[in-house]
PDB file of N, CA and C in Angstrom:
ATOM      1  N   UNK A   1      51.898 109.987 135.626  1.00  0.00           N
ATOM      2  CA  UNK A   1      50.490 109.695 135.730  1.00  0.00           C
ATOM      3  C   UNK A   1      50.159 108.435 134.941  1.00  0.00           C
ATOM      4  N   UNK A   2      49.125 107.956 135.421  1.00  0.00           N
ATOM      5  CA  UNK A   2      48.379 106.518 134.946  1.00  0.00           C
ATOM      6  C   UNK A   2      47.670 106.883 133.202  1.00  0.00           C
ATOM      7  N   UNK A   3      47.862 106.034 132.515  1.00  0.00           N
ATOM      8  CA  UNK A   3      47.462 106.003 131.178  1.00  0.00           C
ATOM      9  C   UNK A   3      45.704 105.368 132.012  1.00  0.00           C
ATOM     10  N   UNK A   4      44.664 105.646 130.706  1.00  0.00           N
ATOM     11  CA  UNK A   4      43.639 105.644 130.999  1.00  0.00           C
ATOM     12  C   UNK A   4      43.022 104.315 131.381  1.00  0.00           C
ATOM     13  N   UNK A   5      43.920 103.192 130.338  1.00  0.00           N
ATOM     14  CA  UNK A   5      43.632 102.234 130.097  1.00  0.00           C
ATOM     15  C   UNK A   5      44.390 101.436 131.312  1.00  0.00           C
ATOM     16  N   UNK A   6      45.799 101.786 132.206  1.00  0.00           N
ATOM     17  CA  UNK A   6      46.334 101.300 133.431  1.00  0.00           C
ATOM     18  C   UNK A   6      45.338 101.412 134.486  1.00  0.00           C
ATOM     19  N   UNK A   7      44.676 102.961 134.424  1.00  0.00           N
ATOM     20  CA  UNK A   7      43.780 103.435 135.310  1.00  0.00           C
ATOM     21  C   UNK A   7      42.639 102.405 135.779  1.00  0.00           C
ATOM     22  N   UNK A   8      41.940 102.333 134.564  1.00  0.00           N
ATOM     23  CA  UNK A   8      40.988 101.126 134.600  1.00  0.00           C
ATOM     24  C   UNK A   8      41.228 100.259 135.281  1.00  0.00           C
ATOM     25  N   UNK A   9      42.116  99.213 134.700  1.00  0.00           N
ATOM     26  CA  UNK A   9      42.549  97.920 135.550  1.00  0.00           C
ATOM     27  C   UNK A   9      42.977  98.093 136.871  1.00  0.00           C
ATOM     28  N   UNK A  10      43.467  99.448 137.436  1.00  0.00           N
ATOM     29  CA  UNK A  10      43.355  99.244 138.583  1.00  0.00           C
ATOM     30  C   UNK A  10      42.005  99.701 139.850  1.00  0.00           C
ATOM     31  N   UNK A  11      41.550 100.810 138.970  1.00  0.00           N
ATOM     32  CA  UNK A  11      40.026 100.776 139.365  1.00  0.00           C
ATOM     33  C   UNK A  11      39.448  99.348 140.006  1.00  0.00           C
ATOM     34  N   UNK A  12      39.693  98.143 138.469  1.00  0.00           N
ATOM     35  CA  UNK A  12      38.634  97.156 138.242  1.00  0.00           C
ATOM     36  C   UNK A  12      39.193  96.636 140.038  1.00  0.00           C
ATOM     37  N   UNK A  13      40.649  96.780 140.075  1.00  0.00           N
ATOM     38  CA  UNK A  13      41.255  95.362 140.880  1.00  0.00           C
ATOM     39  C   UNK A  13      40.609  95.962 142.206  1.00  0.00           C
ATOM     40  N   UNK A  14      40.592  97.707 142.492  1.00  0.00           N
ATOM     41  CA  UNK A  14      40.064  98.103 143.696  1.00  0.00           C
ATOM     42  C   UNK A  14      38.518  97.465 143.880  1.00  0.00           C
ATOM     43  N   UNK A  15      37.991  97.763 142.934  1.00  0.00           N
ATOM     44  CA  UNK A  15      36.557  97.240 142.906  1.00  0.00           C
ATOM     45  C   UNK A  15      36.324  95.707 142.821  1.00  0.00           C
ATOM     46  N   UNK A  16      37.276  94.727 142.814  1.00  0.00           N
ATOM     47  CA  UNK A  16      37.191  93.477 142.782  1.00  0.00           C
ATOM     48  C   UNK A  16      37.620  93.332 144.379  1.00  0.00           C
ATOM     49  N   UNK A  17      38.601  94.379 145.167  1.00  0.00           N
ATOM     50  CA  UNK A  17      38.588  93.661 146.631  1.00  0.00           C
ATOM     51  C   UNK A  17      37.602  94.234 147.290  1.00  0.00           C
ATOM     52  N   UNK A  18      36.511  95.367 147.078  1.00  0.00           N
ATOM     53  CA  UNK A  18      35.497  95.761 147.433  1.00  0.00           C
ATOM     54  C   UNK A  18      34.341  94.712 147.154  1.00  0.00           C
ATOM     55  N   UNK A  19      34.175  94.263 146.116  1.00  0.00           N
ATOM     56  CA  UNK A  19      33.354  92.677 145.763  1.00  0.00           C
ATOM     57  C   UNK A  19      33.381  91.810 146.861  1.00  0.00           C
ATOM     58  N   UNK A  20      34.868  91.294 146.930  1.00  0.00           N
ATOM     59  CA  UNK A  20      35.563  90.250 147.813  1.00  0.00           C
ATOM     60  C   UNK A  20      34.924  90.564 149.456  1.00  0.00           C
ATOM     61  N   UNK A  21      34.911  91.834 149.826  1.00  0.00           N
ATOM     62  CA  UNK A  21      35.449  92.342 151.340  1.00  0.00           C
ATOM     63  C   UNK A  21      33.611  92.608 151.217  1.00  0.00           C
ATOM     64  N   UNK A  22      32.753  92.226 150.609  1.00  0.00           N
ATOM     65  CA  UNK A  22      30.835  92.691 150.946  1.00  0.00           C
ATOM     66  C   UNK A  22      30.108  91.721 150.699  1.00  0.00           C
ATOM     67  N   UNK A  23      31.178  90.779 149.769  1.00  0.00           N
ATOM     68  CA  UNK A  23      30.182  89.499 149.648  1.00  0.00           C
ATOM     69  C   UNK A  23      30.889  88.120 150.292  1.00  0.00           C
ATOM     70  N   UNK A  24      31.746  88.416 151.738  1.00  0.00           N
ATOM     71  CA  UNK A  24      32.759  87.184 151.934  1.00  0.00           C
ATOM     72  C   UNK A  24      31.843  86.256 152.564  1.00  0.00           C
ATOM     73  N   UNK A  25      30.784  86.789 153.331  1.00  0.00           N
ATOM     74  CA  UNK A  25      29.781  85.410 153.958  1.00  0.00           C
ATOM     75  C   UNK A  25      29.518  84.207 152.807  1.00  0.00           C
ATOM     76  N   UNK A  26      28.739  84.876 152.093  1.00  0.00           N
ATOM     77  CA  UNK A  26      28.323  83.779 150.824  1.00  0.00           C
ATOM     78  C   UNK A  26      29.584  83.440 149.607  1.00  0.00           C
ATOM     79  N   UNK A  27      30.655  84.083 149.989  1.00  0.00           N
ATOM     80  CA  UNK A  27      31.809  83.456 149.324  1.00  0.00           C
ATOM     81  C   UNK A  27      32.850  82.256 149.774  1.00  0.00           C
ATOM     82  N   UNK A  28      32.382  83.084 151.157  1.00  0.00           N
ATOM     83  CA  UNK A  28      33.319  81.387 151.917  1.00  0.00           C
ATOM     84  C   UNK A  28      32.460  80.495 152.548  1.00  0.00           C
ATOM     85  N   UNK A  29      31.473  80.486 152.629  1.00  0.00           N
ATOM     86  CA  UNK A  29      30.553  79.635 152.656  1.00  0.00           C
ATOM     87  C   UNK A  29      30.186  78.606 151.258  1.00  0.00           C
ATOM     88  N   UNK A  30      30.258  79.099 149.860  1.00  0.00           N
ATOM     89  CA  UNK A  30      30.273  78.744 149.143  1.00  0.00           C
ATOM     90  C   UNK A  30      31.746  77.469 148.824  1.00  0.00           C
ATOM     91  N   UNK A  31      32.458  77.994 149.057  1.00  0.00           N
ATOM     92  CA  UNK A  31      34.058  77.916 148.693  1.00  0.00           C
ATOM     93  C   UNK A  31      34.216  76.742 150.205  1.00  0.00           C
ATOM     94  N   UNK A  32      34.085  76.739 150.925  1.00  0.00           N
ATOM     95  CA  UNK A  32      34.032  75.911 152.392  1.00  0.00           C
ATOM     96  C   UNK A  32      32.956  74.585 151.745  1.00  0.00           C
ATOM     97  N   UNK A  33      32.259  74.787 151.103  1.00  0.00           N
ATOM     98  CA  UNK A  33      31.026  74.070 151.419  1.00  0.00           C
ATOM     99  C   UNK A  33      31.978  72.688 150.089  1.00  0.00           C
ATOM    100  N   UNK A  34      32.629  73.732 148.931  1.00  0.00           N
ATOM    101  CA  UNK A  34      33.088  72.560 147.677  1.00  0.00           C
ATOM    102  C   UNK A  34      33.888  71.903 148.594  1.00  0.00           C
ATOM    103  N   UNK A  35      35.051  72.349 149.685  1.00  0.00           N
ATOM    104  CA  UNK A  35      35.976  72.181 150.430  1.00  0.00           C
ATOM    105  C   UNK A  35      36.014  70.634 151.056  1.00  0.00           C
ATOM    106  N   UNK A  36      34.664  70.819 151.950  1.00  0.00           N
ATOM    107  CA  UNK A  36      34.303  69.959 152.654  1.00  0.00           C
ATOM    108  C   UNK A  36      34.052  68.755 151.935  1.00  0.00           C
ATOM    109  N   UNK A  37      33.177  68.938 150.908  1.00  0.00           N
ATOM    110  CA  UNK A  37      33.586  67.802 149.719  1.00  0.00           C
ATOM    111  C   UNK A  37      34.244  66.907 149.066  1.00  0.00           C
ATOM    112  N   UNK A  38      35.525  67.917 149.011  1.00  0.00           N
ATOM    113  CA  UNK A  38      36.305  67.284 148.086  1.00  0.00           C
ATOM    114  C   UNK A  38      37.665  66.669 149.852  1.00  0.00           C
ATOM    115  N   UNK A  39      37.310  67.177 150.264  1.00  0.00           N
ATOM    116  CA  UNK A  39      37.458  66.327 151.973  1.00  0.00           C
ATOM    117  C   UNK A  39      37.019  64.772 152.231  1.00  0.00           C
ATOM    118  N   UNK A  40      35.568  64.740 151.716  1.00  0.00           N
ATOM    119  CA  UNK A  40      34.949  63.644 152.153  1.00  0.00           C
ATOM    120  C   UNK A  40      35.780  62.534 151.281  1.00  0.00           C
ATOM    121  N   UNK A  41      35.864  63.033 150.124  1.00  0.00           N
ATOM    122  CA  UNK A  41      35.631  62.627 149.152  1.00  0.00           C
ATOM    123  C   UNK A  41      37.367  61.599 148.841  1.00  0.00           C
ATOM    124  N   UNK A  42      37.954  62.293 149.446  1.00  0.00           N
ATOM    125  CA  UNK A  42      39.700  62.467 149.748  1.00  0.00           C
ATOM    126  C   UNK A  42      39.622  61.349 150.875  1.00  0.00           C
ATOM    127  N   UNK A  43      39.122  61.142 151.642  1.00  0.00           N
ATOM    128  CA  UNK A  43      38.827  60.354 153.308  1.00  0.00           C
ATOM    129  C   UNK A  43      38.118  59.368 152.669  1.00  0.00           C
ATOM    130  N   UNK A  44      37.203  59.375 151.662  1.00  0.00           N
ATOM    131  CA  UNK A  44      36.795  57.789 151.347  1.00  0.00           C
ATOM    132  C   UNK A  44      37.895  57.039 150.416  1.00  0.00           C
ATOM    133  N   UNK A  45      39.064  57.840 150.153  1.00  0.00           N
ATOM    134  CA  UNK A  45      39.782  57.025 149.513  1.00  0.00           C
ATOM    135  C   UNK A  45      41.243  57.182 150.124  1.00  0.00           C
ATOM    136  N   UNK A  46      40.929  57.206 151.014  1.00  0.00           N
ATOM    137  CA  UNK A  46      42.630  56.718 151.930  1.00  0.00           C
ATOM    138  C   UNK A  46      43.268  57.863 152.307  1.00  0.00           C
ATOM    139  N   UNK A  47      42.714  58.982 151.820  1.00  0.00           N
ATOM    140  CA  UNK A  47      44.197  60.250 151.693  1.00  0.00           C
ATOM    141  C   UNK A  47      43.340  61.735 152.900  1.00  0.00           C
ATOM    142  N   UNK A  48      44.143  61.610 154.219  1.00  0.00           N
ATOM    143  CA  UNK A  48      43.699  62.004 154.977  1.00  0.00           C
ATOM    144  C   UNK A  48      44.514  63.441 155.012  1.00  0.00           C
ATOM    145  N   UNK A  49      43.828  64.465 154.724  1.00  0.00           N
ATOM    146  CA  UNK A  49      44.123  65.823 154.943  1.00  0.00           C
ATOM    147  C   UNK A  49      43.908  66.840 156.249  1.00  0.00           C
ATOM    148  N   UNK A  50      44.477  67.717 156.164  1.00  0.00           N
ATOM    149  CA  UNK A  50      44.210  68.770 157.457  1.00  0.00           C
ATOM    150  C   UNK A  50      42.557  68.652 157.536  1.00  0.00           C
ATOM    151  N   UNK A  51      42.084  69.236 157.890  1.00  0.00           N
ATOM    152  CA  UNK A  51      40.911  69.510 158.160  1.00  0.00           C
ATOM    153  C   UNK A  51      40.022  71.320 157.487  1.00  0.00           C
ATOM    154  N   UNK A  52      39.238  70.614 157.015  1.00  0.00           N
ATOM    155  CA  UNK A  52      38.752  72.134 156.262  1.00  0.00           C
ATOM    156  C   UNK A  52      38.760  73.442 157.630  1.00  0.00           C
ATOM    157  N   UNK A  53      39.110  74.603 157.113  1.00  0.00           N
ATOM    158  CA  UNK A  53      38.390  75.955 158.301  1.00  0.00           C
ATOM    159  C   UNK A  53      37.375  75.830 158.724  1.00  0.00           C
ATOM    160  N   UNK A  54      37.057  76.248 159.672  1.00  0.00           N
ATOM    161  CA  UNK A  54      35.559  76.972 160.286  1.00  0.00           C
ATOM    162  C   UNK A  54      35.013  77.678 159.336  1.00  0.00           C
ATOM    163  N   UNK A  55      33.405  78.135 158.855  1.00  0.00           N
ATOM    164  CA  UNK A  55      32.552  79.118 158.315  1.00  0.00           C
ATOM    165  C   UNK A  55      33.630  80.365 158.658  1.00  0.00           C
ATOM    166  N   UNK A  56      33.521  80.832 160.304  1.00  0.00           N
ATOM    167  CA  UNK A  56      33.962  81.642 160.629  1.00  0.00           C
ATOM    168  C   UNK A  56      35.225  82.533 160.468  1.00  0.00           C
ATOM    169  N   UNK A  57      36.352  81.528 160.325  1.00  0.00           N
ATOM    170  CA  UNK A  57      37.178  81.226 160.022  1.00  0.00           C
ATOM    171  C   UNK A  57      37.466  81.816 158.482  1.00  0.00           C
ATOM    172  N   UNK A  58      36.966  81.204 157.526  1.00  0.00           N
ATOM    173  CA  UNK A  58      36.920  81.432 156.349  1.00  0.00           C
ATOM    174  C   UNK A  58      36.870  83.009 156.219  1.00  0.00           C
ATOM    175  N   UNK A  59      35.203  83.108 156.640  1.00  0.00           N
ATOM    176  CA  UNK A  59      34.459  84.474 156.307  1.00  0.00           C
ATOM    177  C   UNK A  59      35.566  85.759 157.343  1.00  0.00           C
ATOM    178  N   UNK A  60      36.525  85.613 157.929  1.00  0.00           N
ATOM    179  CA  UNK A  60      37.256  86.352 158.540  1.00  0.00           C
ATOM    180  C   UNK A  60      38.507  86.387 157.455  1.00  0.00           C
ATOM    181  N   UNK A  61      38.840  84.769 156.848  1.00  0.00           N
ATOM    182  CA  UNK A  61      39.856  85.274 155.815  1.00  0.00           C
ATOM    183  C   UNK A  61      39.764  85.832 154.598  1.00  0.00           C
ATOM    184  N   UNK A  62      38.234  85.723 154.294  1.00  0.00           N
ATOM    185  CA  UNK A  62      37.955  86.574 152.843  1.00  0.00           C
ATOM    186  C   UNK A  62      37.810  87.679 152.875  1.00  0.00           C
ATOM    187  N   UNK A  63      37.081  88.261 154.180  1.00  0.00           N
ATOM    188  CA  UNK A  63      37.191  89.722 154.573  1.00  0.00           C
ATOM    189  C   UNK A  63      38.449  90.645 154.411  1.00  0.00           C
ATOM    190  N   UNK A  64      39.481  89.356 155.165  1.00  0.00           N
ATOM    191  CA  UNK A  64      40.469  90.436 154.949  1.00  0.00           C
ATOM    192  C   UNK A  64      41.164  90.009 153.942  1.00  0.00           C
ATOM    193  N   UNK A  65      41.415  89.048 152.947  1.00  0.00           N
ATOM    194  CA  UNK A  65      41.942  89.290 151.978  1.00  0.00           C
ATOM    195  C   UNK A  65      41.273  90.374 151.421  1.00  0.00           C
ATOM    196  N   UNK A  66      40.034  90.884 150.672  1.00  0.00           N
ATOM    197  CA  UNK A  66      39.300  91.649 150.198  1.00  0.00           C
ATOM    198  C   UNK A  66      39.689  93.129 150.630  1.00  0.00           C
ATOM    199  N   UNK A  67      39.769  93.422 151.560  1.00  0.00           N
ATOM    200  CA  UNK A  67      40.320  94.494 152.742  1.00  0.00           C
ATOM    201  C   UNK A  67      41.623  94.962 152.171  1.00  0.00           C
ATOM    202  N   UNK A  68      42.722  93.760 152.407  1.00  0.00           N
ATOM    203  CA  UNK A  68      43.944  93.763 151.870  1.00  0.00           C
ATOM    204  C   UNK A  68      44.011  94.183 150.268  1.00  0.00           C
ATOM    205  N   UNK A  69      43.472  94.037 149.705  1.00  0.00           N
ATOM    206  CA  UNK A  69      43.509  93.989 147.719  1.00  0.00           C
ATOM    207  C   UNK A  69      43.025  95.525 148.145  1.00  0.00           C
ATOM    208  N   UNK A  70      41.807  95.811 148.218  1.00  0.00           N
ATOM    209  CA  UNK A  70      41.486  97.173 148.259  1.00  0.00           C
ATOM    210  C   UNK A  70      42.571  98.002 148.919  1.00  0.00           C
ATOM    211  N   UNK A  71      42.815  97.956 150.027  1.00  0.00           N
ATOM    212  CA  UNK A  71      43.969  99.261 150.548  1.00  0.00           C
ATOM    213  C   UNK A  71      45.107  99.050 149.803  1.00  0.00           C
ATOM    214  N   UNK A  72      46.151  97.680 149.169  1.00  0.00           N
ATOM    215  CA  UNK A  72      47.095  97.733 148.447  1.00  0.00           C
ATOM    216  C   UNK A  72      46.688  98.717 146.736  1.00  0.00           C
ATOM    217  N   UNK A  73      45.779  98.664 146.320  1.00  0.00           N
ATOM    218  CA  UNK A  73      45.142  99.285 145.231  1.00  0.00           C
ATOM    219  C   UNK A  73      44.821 100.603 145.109  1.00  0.00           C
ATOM    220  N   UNK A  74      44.012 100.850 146.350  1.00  0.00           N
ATOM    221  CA  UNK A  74      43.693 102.064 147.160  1.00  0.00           C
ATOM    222  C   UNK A  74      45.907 102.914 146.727  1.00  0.00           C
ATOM    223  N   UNK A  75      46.269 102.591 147.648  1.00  0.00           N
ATOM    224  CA  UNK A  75      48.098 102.625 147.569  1.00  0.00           C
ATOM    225  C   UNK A  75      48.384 103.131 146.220  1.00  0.00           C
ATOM    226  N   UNK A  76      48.257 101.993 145.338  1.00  0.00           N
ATOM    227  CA  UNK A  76      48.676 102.050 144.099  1.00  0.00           C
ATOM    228  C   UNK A  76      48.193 103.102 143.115  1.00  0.00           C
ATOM    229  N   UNK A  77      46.969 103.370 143.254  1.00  0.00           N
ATOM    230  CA  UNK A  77      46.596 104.577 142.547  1.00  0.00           C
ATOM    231  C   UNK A  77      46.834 105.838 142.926  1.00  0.00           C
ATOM    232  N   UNK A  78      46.841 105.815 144.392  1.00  0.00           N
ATOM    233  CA  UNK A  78      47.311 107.480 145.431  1.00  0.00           C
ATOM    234  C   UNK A  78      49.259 107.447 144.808  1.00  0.00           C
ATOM    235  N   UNK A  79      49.663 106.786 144.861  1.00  0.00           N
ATOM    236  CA  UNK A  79      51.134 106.533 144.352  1.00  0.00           C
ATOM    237  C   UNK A  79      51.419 106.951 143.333  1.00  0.00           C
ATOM    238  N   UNK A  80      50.742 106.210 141.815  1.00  0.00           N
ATOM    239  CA  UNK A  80      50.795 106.694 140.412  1.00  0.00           C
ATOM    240  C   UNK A  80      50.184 108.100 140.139  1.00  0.00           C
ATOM    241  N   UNK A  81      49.332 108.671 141.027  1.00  0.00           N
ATOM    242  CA  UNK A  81      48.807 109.774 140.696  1.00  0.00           C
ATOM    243  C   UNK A  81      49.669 111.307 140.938  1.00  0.00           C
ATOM    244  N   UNK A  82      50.936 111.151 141.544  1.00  0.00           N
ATOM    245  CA  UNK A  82      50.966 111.705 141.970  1.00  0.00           C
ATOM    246  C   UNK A  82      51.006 112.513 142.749  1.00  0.00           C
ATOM    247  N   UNK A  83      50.132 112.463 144.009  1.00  0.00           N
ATOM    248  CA  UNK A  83      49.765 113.093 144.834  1.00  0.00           C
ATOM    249  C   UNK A  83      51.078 113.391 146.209  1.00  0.00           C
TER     250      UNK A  83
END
């Protein structure tokens, strides 16, 4: 079994891909938006990169990273417990 203090941290990490996987609109929108920036910013000085994601795009990969962290965590605690 999980010590109280292992327990926690993995609580926190379940509850950090539950964060991730409810707030991915305004996270990859946020995160897309520095993106595009530091894009422009890269293109006014000679150094031509891929091209940033789609909104859509994004907000589909934060979902499921978020998704992913939670069920691997989800795993990890049904595992250590025992069950």
């Amino acid at each position: 079994m999980l010590r109280l203090a292992a327990m926690a941290l993995e609580i926190t990490r379940l509850l950090l891909g539950v964060v991730i996987a409810v707030f991915h609109r305004p996270l990859a929108t946020t995160i897309m938006r520095h993106e595009r920036a530091l894009d422009v910013y890269f293109r006014s000085r000679g150094v031509y990169l891929p091209a940033p994601l789609s909104d859509s795009t994004a907000q589909t990969l934060y979902f499921t990273i978020g998704i992913f962290i939670c069920l691997i965590e989800a795993g990890r605690i049904w595992f250590s417990s025992g069950y």
